[in-house]
C-alpha atoms as a PDB file:
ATOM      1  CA  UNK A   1     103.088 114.782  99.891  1.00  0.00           C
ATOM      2  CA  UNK A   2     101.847 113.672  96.270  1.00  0.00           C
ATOM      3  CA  UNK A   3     100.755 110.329  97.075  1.00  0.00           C
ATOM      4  CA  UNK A   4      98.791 107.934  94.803  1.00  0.00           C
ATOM      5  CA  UNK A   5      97.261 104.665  96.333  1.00  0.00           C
ATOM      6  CA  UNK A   6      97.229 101.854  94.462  1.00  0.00           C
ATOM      7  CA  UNK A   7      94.405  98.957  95.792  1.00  0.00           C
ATOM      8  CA  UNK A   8      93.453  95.644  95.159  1.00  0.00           C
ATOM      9  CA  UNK A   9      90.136  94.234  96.587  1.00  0.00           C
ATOM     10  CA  UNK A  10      89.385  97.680  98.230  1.00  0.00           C
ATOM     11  CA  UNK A  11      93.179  96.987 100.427  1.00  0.00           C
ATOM     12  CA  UNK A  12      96.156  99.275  99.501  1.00  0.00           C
ATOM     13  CA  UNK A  13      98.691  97.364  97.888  1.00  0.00           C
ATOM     14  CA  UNK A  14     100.891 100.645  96.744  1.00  0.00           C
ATOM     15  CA  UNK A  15     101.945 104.321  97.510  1.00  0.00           C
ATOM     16  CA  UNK A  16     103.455 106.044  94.544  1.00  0.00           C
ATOM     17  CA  UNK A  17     105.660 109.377  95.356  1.00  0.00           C
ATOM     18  CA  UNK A  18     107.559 111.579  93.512  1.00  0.00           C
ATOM     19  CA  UNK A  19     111.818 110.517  93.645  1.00  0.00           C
ATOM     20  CA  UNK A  20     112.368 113.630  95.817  1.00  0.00           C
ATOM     21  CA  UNK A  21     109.833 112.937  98.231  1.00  0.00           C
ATOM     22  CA  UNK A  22     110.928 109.094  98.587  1.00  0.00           C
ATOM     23  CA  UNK A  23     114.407 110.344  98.956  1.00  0.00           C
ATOM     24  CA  UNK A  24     113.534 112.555 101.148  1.00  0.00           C
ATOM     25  CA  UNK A  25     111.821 109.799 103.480  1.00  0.00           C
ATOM     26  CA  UNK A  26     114.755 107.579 103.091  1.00  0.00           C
ATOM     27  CA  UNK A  27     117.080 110.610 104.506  1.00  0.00           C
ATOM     28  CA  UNK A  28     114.316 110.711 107.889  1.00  0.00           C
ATOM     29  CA  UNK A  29     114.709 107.315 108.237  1.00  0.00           C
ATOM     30  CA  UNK A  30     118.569 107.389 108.677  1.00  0.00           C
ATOM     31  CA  UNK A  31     118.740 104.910 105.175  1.00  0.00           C
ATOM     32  CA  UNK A  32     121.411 107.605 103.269  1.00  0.00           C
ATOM     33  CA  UNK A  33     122.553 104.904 100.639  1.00  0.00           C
ATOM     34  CA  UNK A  34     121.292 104.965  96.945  1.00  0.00           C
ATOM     35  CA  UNK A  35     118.946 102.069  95.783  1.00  0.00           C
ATOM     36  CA  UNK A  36     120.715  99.784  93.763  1.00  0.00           C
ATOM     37  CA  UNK A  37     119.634  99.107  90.829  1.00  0.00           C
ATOM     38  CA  UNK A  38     118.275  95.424  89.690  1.00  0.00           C
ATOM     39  CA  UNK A  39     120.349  94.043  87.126  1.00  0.00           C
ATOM     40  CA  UNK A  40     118.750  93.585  83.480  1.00  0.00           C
ATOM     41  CA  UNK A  41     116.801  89.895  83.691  1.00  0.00           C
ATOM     42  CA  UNK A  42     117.155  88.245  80.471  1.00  0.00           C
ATOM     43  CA  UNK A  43     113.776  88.246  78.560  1.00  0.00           C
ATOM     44  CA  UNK A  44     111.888  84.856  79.916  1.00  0.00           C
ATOM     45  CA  UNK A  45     111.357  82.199  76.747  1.00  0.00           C
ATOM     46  CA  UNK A  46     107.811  81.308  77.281  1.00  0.00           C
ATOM     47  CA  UNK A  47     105.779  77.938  75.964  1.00  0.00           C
ATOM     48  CA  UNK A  48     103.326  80.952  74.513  1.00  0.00           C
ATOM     49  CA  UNK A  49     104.878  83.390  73.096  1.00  0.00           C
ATOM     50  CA  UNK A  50     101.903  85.072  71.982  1.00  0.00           C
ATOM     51  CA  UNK A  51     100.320  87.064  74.844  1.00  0.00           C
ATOM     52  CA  UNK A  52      98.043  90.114  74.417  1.00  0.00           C
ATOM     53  CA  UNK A  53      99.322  93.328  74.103  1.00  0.00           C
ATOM     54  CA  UNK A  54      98.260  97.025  75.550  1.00  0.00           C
ATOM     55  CA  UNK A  55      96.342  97.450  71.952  1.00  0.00           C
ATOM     56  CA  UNK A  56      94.080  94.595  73.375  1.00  0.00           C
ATOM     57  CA  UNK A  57      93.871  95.955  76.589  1.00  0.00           C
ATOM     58  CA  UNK A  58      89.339  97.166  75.741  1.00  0.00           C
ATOM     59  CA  UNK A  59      89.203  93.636  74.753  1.00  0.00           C
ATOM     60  CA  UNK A  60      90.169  91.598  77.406  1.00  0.00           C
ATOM     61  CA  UNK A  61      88.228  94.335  79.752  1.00  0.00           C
ATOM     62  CA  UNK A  62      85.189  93.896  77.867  1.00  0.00           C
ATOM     63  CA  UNK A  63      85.292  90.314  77.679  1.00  0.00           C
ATOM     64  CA  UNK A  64      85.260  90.425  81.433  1.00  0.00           C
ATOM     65  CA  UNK A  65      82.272  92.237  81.596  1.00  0.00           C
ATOM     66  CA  UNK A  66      84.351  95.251  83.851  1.00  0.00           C
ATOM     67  CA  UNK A  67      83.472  98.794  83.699  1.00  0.00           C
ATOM     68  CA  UNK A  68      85.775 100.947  82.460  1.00  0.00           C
ATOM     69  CA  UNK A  69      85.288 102.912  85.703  1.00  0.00           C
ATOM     70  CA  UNK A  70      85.541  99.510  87.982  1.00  0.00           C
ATOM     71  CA  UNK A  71      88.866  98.965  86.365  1.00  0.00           C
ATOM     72  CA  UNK A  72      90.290 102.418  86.567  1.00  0.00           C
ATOM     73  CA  UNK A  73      89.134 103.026  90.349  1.00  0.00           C
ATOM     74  CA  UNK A  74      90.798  98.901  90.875  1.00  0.00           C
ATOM     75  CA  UNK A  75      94.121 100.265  89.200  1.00  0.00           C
ATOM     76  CA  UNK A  76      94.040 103.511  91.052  1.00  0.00           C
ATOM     77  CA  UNK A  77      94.190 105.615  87.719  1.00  0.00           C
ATOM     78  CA  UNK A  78      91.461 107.666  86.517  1.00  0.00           C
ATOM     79  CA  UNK A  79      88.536 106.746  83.910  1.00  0.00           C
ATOM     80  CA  UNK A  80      90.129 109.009  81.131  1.00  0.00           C
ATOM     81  CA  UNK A  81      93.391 107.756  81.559  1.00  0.00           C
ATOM     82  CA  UNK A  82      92.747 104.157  81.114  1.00  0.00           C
ATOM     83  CA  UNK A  83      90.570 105.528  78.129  1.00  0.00           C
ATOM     84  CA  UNK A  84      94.242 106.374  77.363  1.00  0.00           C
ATOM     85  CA  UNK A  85      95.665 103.178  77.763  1.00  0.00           C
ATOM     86  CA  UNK A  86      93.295 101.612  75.551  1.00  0.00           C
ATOM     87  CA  UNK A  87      93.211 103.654  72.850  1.00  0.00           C
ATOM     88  CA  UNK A  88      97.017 103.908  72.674  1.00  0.00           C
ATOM     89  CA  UNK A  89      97.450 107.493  73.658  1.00  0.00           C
ATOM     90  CA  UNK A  90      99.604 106.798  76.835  1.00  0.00           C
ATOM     91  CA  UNK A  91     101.915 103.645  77.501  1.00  0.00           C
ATOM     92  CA  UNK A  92     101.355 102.981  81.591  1.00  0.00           C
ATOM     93  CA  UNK A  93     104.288 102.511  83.605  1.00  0.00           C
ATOM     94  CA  UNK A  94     105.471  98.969  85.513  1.00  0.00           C
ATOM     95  CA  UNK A  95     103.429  99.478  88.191  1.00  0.00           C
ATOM     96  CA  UNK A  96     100.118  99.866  86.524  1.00  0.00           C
ATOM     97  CA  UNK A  97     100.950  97.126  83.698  1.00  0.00           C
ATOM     98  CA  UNK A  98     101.043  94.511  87.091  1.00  0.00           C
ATOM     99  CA  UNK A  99      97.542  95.799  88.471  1.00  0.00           C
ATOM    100  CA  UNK A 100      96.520  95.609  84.983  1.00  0.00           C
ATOM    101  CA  UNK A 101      97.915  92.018  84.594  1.00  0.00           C
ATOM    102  CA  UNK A 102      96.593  91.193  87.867  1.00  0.00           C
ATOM    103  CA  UNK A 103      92.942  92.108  87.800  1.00  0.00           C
ATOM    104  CA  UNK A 104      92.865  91.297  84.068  1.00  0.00           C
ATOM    105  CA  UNK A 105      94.937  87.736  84.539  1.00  0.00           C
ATOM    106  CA  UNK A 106      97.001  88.517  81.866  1.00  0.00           C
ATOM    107  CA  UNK A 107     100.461  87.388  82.675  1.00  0.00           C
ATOM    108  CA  UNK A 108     102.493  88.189  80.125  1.00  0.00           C
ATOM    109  CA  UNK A 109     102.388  92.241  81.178  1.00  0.00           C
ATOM    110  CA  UNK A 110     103.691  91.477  84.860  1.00  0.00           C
ATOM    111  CA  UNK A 111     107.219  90.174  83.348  1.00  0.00           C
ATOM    112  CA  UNK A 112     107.662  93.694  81.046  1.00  0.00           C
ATOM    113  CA  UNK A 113     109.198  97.099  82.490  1.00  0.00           C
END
């Protein structure tokens, strides 16, 4: 299996497969229904609706004092890629946008898909 672990504080907090492979899980565990999916939630009206964006992303990082490295390996992605991120090359998915948000305390990116 193509497995990525996700961690927070040196736990796993995430496994990310590939669709096949997490059908093919739900199939061996007798589950044969499709996941629903969530309804659209309205966009949340916010007292401040100014929050940083992904462009700010080296920033907040650096105004941390966090490694780029520290980060990535905190995220579960890769150095490069969250050179990636940053620069603007690559948008990150859901999943990384929350670690992101979480180990950065930036709210705002934990409410976006």
């Amino acid at each position: 299996m193509d497995i990525q672990i996700i961690t927070r504080e040196g736990e796993p907090e995430y496994a990310v497969l590939p669709w096949a492979q997490y059908q093919a899980l739900l199939k061996a565990a007798g589950i044969n229904e499709a996941p629903s999916r969530p309804a659209a939630a309205p966009l949340a009206t916010t007292q401040d609706p100014i929050l940083p964006g992904l462009d700010q992303l080296r920033s907040l990082r650096e105004g941390k004092g966090i490694a780029i490295e520290a980060l990535a390996r905190t995220v579960g992605i890769s150095p490069s890629y969250l050179a990636m991120i940053e620069s603007g090359e690559r948008l990150p998915d859901a999943a990384i946008r929350r670690s992101l948000a979480w180990e950065l305390t930036v709210p705002g990116w934990r409410d976006e898909s």
